[in-house]
C-alpha atoms as a PDB file:
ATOM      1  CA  UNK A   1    -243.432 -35.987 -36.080  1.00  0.00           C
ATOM      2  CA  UNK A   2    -246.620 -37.201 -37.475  1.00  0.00           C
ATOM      3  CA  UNK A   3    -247.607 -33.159 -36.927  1.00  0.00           C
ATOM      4  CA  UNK A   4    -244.969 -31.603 -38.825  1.00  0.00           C
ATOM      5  CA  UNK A   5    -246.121 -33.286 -41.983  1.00  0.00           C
ATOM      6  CA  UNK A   6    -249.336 -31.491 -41.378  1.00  0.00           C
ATOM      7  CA  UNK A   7    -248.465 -28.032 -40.289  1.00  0.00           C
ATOM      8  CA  UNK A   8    -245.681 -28.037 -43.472  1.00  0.00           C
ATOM      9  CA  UNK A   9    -248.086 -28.759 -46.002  1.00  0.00           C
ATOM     10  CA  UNK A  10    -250.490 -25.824 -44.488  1.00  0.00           C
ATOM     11  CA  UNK A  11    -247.604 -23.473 -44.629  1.00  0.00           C
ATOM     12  CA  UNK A  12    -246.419 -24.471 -48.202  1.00  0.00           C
ATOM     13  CA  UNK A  13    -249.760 -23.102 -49.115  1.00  0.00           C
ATOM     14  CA  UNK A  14    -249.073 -20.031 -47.575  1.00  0.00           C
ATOM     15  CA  UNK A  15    -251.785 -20.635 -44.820  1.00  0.00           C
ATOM     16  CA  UNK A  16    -251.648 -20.548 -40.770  1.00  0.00           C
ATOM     17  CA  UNK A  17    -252.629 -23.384 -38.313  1.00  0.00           C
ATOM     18  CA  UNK A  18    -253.302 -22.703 -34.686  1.00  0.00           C
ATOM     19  CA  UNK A  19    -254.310 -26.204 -32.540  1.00  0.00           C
ATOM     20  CA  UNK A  20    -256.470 -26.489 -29.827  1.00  0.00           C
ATOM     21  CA  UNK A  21    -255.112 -27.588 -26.139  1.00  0.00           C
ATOM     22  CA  UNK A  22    -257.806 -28.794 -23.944  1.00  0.00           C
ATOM     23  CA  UNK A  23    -258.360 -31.489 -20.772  1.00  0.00           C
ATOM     24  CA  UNK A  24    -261.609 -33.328 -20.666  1.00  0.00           C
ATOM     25  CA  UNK A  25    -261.939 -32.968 -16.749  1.00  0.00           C
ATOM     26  CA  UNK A  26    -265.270 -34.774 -15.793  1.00  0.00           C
ATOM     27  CA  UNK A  27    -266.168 -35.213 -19.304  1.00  0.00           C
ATOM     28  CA  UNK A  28    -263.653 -37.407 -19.692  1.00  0.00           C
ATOM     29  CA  UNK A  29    -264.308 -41.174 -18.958  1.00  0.00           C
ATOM     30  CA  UNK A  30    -262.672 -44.280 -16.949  1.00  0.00           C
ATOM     31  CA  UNK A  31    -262.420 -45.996 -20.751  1.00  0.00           C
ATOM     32  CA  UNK A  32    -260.123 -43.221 -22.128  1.00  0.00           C
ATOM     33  CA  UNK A  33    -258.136 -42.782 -18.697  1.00  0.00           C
ATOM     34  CA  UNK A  34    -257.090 -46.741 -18.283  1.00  0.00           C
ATOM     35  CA  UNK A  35    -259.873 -47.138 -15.751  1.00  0.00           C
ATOM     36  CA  UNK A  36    -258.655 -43.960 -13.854  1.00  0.00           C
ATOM     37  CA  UNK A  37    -261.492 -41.733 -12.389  1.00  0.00           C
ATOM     38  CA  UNK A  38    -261.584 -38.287 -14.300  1.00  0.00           C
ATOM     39  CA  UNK A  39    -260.725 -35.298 -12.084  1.00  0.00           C
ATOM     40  CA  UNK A  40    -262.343 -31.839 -11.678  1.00  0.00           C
ATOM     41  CA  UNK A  41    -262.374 -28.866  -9.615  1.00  0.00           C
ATOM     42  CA  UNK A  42    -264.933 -30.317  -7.332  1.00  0.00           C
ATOM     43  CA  UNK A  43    -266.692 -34.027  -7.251  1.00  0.00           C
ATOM     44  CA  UNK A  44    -269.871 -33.271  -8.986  1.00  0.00           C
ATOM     45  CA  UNK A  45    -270.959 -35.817 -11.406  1.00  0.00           C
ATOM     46  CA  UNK A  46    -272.172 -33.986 -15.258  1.00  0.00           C
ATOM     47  CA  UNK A  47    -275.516 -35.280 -16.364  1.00  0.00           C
ATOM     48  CA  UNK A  48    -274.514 -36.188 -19.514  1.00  0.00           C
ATOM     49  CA  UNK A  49    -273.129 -39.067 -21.788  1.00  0.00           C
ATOM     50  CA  UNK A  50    -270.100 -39.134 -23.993  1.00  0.00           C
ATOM     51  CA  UNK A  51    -269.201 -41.491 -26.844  1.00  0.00           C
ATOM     52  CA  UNK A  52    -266.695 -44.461 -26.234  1.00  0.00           C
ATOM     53  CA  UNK A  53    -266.167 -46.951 -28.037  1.00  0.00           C
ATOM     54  CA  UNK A  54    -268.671 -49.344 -26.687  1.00  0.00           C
ATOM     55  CA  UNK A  55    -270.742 -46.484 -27.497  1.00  0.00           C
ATOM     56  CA  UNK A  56    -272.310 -44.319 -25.410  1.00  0.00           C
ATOM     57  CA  UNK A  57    -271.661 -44.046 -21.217  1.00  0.00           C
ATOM     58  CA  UNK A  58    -273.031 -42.090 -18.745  1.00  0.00           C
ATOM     59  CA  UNK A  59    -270.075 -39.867 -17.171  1.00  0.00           C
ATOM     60  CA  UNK A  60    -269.203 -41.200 -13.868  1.00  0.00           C
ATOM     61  CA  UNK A  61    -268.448 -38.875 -10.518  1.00  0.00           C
ATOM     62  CA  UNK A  62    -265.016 -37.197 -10.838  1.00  0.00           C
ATOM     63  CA  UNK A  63    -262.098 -37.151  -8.623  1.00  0.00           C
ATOM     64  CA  UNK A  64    -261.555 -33.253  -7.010  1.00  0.00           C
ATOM     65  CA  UNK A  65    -258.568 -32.436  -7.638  1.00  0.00           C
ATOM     66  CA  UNK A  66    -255.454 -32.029  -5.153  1.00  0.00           C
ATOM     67  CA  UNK A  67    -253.408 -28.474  -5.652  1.00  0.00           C
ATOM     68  CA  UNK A  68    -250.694 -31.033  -6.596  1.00  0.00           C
ATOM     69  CA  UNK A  69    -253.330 -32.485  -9.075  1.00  0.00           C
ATOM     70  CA  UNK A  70    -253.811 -28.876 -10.116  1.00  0.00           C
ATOM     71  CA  UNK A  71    -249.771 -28.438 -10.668  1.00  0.00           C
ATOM     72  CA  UNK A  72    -249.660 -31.674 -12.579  1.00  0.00           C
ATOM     73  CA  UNK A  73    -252.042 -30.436 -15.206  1.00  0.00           C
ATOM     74  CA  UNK A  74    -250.339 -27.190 -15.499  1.00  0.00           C
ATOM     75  CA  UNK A  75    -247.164 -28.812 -16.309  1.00  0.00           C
ATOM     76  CA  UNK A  76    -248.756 -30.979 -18.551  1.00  0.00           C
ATOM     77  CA  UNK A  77    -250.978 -28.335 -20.376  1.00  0.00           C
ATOM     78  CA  UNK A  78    -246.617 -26.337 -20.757  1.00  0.00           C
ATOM     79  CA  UNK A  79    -245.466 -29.924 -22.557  1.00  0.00           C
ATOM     80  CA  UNK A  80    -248.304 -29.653 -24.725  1.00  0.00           C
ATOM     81  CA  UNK A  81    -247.601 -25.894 -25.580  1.00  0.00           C
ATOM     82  CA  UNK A  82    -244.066 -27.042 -25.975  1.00  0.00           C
ATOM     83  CA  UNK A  83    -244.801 -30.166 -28.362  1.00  0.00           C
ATOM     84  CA  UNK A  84    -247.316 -28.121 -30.568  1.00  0.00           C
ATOM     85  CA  UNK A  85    -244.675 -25.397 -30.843  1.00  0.00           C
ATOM     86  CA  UNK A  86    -241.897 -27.737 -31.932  1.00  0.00           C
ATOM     87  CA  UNK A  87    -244.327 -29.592 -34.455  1.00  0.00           C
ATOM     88  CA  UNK A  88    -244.303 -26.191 -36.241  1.00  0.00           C
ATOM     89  CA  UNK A  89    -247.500 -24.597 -35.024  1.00  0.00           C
ATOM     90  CA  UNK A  90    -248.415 -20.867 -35.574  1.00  0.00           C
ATOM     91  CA  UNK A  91    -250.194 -20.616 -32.058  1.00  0.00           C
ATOM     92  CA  UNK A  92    -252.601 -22.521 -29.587  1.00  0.00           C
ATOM     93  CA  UNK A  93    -256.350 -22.155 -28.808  1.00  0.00           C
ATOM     94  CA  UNK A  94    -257.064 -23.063 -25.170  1.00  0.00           C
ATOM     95  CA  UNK A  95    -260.380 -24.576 -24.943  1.00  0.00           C
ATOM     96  CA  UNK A  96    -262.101 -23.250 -21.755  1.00  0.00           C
ATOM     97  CA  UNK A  97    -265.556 -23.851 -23.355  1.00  0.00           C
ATOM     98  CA  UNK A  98    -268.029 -26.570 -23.635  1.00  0.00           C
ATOM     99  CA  UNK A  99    -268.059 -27.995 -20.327  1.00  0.00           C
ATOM    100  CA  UNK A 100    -264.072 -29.503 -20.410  1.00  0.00           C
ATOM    101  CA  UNK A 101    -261.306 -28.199 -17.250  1.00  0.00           C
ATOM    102  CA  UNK A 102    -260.585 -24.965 -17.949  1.00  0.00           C
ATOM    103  CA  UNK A 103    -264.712 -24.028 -18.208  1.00  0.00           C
ATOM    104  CA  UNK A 104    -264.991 -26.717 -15.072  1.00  0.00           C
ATOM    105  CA  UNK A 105    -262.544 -23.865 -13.105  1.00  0.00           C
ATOM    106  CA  UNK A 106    -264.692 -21.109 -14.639  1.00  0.00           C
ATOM    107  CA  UNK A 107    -267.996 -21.599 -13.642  1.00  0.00           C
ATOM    108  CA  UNK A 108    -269.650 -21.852 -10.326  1.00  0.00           C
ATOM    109  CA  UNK A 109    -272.071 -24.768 -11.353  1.00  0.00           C
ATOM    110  CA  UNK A 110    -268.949 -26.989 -11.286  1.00  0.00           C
ATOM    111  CA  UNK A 111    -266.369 -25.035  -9.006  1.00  0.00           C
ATOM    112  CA  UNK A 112    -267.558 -25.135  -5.727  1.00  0.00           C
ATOM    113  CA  UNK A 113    -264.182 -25.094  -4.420  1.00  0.00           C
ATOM    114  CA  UNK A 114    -263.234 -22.255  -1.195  1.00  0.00           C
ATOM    115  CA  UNK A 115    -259.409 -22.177  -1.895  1.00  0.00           C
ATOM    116  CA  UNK A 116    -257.243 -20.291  -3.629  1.00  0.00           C
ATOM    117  CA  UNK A 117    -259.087 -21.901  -7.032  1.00  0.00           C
ATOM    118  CA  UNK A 118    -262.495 -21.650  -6.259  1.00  0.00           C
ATOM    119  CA  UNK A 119    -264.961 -19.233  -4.469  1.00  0.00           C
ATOM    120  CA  UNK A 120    -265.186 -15.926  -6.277  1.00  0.00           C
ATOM    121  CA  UNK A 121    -265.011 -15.063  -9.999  1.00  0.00           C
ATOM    122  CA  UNK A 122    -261.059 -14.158  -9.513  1.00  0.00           C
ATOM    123  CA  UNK A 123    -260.241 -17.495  -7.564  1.00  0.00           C
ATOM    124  CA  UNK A 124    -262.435 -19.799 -10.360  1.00  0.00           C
ATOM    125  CA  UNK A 125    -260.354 -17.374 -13.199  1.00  0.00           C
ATOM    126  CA  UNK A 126    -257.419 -18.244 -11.729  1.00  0.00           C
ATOM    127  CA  UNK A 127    -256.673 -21.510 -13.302  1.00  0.00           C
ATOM    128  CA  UNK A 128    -257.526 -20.559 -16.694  1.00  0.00           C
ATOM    129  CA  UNK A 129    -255.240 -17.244 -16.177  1.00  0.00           C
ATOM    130  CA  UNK A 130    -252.160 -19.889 -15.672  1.00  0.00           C
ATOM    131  CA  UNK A 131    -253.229 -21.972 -18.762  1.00  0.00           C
ATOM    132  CA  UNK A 132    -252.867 -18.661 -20.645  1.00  0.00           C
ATOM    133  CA  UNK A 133    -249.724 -17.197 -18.766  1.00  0.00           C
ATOM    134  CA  UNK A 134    -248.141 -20.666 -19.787  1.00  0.00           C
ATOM    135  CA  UNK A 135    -249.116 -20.845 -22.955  1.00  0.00           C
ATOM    136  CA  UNK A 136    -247.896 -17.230 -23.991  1.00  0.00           C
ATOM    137  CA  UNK A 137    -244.409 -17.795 -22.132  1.00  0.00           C
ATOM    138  CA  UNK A 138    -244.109 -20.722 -25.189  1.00  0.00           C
ATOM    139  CA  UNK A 139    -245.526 -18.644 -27.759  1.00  0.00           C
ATOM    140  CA  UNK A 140    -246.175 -15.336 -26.730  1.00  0.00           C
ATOM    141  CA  UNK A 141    -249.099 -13.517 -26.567  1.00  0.00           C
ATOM    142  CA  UNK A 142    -250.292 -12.775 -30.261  1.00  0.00           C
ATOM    143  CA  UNK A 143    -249.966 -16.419 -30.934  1.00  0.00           C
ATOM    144  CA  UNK A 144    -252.448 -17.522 -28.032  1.00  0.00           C
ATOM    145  CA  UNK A 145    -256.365 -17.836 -28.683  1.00  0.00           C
ATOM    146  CA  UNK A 146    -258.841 -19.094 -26.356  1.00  0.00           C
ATOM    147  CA  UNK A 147    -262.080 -20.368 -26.508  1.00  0.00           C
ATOM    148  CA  UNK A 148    -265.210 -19.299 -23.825  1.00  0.00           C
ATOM    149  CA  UNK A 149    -269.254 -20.532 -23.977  1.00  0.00           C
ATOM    150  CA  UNK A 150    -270.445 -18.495 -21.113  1.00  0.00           C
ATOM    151  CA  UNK A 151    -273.632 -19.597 -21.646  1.00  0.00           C
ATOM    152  CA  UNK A 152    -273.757 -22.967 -22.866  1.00  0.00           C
ATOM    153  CA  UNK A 153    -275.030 -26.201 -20.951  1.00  0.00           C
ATOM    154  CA  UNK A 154    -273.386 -28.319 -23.234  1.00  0.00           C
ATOM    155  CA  UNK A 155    -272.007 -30.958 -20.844  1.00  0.00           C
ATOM    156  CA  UNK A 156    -274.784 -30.041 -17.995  1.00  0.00           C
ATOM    157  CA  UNK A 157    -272.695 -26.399 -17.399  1.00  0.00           C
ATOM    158  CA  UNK A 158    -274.216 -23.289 -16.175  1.00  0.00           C
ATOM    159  CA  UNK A 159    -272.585 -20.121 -14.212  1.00  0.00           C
ATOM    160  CA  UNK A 160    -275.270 -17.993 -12.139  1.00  0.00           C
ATOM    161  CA  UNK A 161    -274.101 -14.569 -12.897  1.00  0.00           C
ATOM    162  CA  UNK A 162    -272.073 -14.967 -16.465  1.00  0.00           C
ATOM    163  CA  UNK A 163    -271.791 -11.481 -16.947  1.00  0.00           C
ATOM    164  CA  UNK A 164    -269.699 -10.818 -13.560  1.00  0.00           C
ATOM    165  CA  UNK A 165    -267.904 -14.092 -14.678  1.00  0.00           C
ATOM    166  CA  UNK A 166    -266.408 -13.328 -17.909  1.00  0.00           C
ATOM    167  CA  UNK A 167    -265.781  -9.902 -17.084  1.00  0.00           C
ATOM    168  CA  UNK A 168    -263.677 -10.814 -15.025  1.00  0.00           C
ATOM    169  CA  UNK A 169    -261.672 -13.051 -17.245  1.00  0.00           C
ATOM    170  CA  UNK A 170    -261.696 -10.392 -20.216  1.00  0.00           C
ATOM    171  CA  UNK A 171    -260.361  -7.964 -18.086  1.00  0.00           C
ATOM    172  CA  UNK A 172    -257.310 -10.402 -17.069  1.00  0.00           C
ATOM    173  CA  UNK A 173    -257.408 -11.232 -21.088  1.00  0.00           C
ATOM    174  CA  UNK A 174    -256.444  -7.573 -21.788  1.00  0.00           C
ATOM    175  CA  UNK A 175    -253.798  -7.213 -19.479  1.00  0.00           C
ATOM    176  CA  UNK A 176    -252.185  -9.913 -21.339  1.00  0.00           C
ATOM    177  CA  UNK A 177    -252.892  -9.025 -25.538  1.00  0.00           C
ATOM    178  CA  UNK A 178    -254.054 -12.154 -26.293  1.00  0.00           C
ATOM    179  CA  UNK A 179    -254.527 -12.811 -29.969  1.00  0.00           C
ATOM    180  CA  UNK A 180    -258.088 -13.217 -30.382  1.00  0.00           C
ATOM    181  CA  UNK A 181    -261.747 -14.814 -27.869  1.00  0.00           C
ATOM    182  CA  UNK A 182    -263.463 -17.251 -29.936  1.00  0.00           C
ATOM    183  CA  UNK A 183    -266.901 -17.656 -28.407  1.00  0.00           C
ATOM    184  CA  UNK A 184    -270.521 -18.616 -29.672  1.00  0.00           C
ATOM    185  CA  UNK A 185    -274.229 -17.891 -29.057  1.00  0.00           C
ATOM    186  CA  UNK A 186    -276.656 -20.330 -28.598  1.00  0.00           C
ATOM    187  CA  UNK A 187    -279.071 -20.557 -31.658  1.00  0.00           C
ATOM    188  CA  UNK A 188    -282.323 -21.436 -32.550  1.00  0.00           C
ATOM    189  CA  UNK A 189    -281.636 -25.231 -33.322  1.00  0.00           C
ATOM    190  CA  UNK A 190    -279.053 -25.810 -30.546  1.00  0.00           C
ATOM    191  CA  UNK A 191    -281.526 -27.791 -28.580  1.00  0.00           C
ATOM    192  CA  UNK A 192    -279.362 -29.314 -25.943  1.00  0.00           C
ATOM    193  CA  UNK A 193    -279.099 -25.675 -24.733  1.00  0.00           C
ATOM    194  CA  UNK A 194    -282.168 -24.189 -25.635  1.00  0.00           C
ATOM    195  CA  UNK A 195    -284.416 -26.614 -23.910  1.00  0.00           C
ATOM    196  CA  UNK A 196    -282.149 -27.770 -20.904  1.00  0.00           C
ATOM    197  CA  UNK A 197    -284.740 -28.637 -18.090  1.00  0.00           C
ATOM    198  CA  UNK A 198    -282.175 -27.663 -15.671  1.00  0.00           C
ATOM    199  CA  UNK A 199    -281.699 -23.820 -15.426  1.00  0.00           C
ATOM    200  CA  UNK A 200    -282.581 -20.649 -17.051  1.00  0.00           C
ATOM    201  CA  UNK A 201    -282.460 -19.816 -20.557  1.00  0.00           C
ATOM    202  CA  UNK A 202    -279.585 -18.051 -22.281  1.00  0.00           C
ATOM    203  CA  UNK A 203    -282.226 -14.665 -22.669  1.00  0.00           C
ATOM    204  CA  UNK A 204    -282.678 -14.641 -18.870  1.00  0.00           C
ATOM    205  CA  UNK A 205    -278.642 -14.624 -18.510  1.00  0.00           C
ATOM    206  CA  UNK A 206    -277.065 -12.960 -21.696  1.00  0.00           C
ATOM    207  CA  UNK A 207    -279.206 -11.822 -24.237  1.00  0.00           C
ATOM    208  CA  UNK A 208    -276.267 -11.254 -26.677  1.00  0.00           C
ATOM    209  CA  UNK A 209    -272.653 -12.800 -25.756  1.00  0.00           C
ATOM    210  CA  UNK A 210    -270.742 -11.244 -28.964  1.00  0.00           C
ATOM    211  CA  UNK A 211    -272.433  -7.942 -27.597  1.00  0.00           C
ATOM    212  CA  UNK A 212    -271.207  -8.238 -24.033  1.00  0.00           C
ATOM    213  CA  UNK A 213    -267.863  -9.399 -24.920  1.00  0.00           C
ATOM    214  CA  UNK A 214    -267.373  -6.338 -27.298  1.00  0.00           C
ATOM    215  CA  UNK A 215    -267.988  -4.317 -24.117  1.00  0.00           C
ATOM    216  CA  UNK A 216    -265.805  -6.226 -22.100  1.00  0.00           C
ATOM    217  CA  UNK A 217    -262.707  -7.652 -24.287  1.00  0.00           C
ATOM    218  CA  UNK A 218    -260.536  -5.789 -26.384  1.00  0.00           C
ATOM    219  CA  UNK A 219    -258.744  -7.897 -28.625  1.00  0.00           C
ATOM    220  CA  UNK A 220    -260.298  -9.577 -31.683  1.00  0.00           C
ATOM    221  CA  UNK A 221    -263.506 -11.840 -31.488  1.00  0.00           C
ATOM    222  CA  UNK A 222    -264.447 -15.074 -33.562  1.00  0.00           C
ATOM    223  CA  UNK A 223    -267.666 -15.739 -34.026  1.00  0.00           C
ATOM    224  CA  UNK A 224    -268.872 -19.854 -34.569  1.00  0.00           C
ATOM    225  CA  UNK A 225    -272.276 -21.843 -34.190  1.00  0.00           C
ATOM    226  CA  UNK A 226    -273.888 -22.721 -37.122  1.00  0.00           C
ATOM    227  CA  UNK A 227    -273.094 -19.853 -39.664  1.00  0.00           C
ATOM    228  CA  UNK A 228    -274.331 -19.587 -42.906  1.00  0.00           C
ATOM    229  CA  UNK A 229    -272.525 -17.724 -45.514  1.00  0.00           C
ATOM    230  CA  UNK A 230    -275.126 -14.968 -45.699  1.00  0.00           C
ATOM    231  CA  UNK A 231    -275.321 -14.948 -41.707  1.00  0.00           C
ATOM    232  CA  UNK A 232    -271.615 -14.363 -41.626  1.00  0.00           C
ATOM    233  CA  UNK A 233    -271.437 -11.984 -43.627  1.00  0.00           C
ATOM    234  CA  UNK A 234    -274.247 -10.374 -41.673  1.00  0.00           C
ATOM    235  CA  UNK A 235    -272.612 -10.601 -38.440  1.00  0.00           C
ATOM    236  CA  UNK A 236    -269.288  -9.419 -40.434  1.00  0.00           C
ATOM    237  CA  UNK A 237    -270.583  -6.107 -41.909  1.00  0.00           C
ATOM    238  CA  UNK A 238    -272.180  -5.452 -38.015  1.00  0.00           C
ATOM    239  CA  UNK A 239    -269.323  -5.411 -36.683  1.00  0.00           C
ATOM    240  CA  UNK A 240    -270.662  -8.126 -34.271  1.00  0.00           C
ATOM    241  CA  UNK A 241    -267.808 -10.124 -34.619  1.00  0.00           C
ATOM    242  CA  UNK A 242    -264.380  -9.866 -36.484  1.00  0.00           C
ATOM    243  CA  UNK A 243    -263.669 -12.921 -37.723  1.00  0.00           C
ATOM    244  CA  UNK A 244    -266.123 -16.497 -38.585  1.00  0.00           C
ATOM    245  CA  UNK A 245    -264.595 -19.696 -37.834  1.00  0.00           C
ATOM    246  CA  UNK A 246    -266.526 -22.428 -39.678  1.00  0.00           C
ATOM    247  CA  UNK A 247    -266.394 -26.075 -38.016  1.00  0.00           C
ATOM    248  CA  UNK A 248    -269.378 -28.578 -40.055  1.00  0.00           C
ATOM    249  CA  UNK A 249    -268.707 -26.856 -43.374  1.00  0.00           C
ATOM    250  CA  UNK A 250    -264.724 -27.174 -43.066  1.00  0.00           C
ATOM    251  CA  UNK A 251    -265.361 -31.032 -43.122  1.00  0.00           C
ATOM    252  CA  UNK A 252    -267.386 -31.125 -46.126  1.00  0.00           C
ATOM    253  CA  UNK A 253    -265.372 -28.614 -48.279  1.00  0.00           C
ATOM    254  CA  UNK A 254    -261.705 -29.128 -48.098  1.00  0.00           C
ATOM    255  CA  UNK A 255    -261.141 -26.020 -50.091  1.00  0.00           C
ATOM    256  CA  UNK A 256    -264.102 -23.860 -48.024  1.00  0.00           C
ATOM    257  CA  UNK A 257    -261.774 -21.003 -48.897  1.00  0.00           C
ATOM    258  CA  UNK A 258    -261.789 -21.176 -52.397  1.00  0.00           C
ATOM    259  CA  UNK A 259    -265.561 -21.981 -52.677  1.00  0.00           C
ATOM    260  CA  UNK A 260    -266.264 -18.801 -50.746  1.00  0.00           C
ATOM    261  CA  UNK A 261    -264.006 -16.817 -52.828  1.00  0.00           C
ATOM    262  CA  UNK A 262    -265.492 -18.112 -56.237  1.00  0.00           C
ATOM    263  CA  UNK A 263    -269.294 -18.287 -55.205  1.00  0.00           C
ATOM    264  CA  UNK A 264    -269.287 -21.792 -55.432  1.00  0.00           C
ATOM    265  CA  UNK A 265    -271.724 -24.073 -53.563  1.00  0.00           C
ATOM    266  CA  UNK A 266    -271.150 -26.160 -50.733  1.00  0.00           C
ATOM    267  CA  UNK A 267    -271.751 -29.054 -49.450  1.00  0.00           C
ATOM    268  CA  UNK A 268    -273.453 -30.215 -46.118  1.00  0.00           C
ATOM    269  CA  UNK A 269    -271.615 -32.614 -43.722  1.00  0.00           C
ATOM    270  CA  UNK A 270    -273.235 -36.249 -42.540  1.00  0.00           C
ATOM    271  CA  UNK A 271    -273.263 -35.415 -38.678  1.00  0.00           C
ATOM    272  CA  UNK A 272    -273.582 -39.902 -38.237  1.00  0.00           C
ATOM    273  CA  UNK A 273    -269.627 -39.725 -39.388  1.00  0.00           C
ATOM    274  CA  UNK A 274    -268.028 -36.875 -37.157  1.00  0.00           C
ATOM    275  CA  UNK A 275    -267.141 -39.606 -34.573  1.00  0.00           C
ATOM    276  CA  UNK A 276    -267.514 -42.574 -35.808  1.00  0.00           C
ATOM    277  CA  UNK A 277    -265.971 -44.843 -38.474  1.00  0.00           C
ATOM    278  CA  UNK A 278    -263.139 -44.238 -40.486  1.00  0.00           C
ATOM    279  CA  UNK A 279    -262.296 -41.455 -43.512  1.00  0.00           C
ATOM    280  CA  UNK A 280    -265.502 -41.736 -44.890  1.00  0.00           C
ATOM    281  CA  UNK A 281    -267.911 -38.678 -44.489  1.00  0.00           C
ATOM    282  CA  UNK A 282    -264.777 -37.204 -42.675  1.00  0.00           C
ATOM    283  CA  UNK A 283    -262.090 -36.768 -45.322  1.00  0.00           C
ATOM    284  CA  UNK A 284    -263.082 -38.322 -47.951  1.00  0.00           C
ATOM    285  CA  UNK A 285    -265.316 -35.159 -49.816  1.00  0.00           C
ATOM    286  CA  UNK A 286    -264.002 -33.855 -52.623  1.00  0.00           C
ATOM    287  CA  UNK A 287    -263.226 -30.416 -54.038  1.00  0.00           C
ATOM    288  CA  UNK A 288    -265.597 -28.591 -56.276  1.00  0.00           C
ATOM    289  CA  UNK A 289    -263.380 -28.917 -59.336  1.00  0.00           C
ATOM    290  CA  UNK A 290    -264.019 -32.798 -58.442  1.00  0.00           C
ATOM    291  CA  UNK A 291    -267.436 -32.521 -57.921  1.00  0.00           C
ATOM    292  CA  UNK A 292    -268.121 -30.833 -60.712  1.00  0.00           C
ATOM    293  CA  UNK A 293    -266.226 -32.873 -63.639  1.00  0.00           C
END
């Protein structure tokens, strides 16, 4: 209910909201799960951390999961498509990126599963082609995004042949006119890619991922990491990408819209308050008329 308040006050402003479904997998932890074990395609533990609220934990070895498992998830990941349709939602965004279920399925570093999920690219697809195939009989296909990193080791994640990989799933993405891929590219300053001591680098892999997917998807693509104004509008005019979603700037400009329409400045988020705290540094920045009074 809480929902509808939200998407209803997007709408009277004559803007769209799409939310994100996703399902930690192993990067969930025992302190969000009631002291439950997190499950994943296959038992291997990610060499990582994530924040609780006694701070941070190492992530602990998941459960593999059962094919009933599996079924549970899918029914669960329909309820959610259902509830976020009947709080008034304009469409969904599965997350099969940054190292959470769906990307857990996808890649071989953490699907080392020899059923009918696991194995070759089309078994470790599989999964993520039911998320979708659920989510569009809710919503239908133009109202279904998803989200890919097919070469990010956020959450200790790695696939050893990418490009056979996400053809594979872009080719089952066209069959089904999906409304848009939302994807990134590792930059410069991500570090916790750029310098992982555990496999290749992205330039031995995939030199350029909104490159490969325009050879490979044929829907709309969203481009996100780190964009500037002047980058996006770069990446824009190349045709690189169709669309810019803008995550760290969105927090600190409520009305990032306007400000881009008007030339106005913005202003830069306080990374120490995206998970922590309360409103402040979160919701709590103004608008430039505000600012500038």
């Amino acid at each position: 209910e809480q929902w509808k308040k939200v998407t209803a006050a997007v709408h009277e402003e004559g803007g769209k909201i799409f939310v994100q479904l996703f399902h930690g997998g192993r990067a969930s932890h025992p302190d969000f799960t009631n002291g439950e074990i997190p499950w994943a395609p296959s038992a291997i533990t990610a060499r990582d951390e994530v924040h609780t609220l006694e701070g941070l934990k190492k992530l602990v070895a998941p459960k593999e999961m059962t094919e009933e498992d599996i079924q549970e998830v899918l029914k669960e990941y329909r309820k959610a498509a259902e509830n976020a349709l009947e709080a008034g939602f304009d469409g969904v965004e599965i997350q099969a990126a940054h190292g959470y279920l769906v990307d857990q399925f996808l890649r071989d570093w953490t699907n080392r599963r020899q059923d009918k999920w696991g194995g070759s690219a089309e078994s470790r697809v599989r999964f993520c082609q039911e998320v979708v195939d659920i989510c569009i009989s809710v919503f239908g296909a133009g109202r279904v995004g998803i989200r890919v990193t097919p070469v990010g080791r956020y959450r200790d994640m790695f696939d050893s042949d990418p490009i056979n990989t996400y053809t594979v799933l872009s080719q089952e993405l066209n069959k089904r006119n999906i409304a848009y891929l939302h994807t990134i590219e590792v930059s410069e300053t991500d570090v916790v890619n750029k310098n992982s001591p555990y496999f290749k680098n992205k330039e031995e892999q995939l030199k350029d991922a909104f490159g490969f997917f325009r050879t490979v998807f044929n829907g709309t693509i969203i481009g996100n990491l780190e964009y500037t104004l002047e980058k996006a509008e770069q990446d824009i005019s190349k045709k690189r990408v169709d669309l810019i979603a803008f995550g760290r700037f969105f927090i600190s400009n409520p009305d990032l819209v306007s400000r881009i329409a008007n030339g106005y400045p913005l202003t830069d988020s306080t990374p120490e308050h995206w998970y922590f705290g309360d409103r402040k540094g979160y919701t709590d920045y103004p608008n430039f008329e505000q600012v500038s009074k």
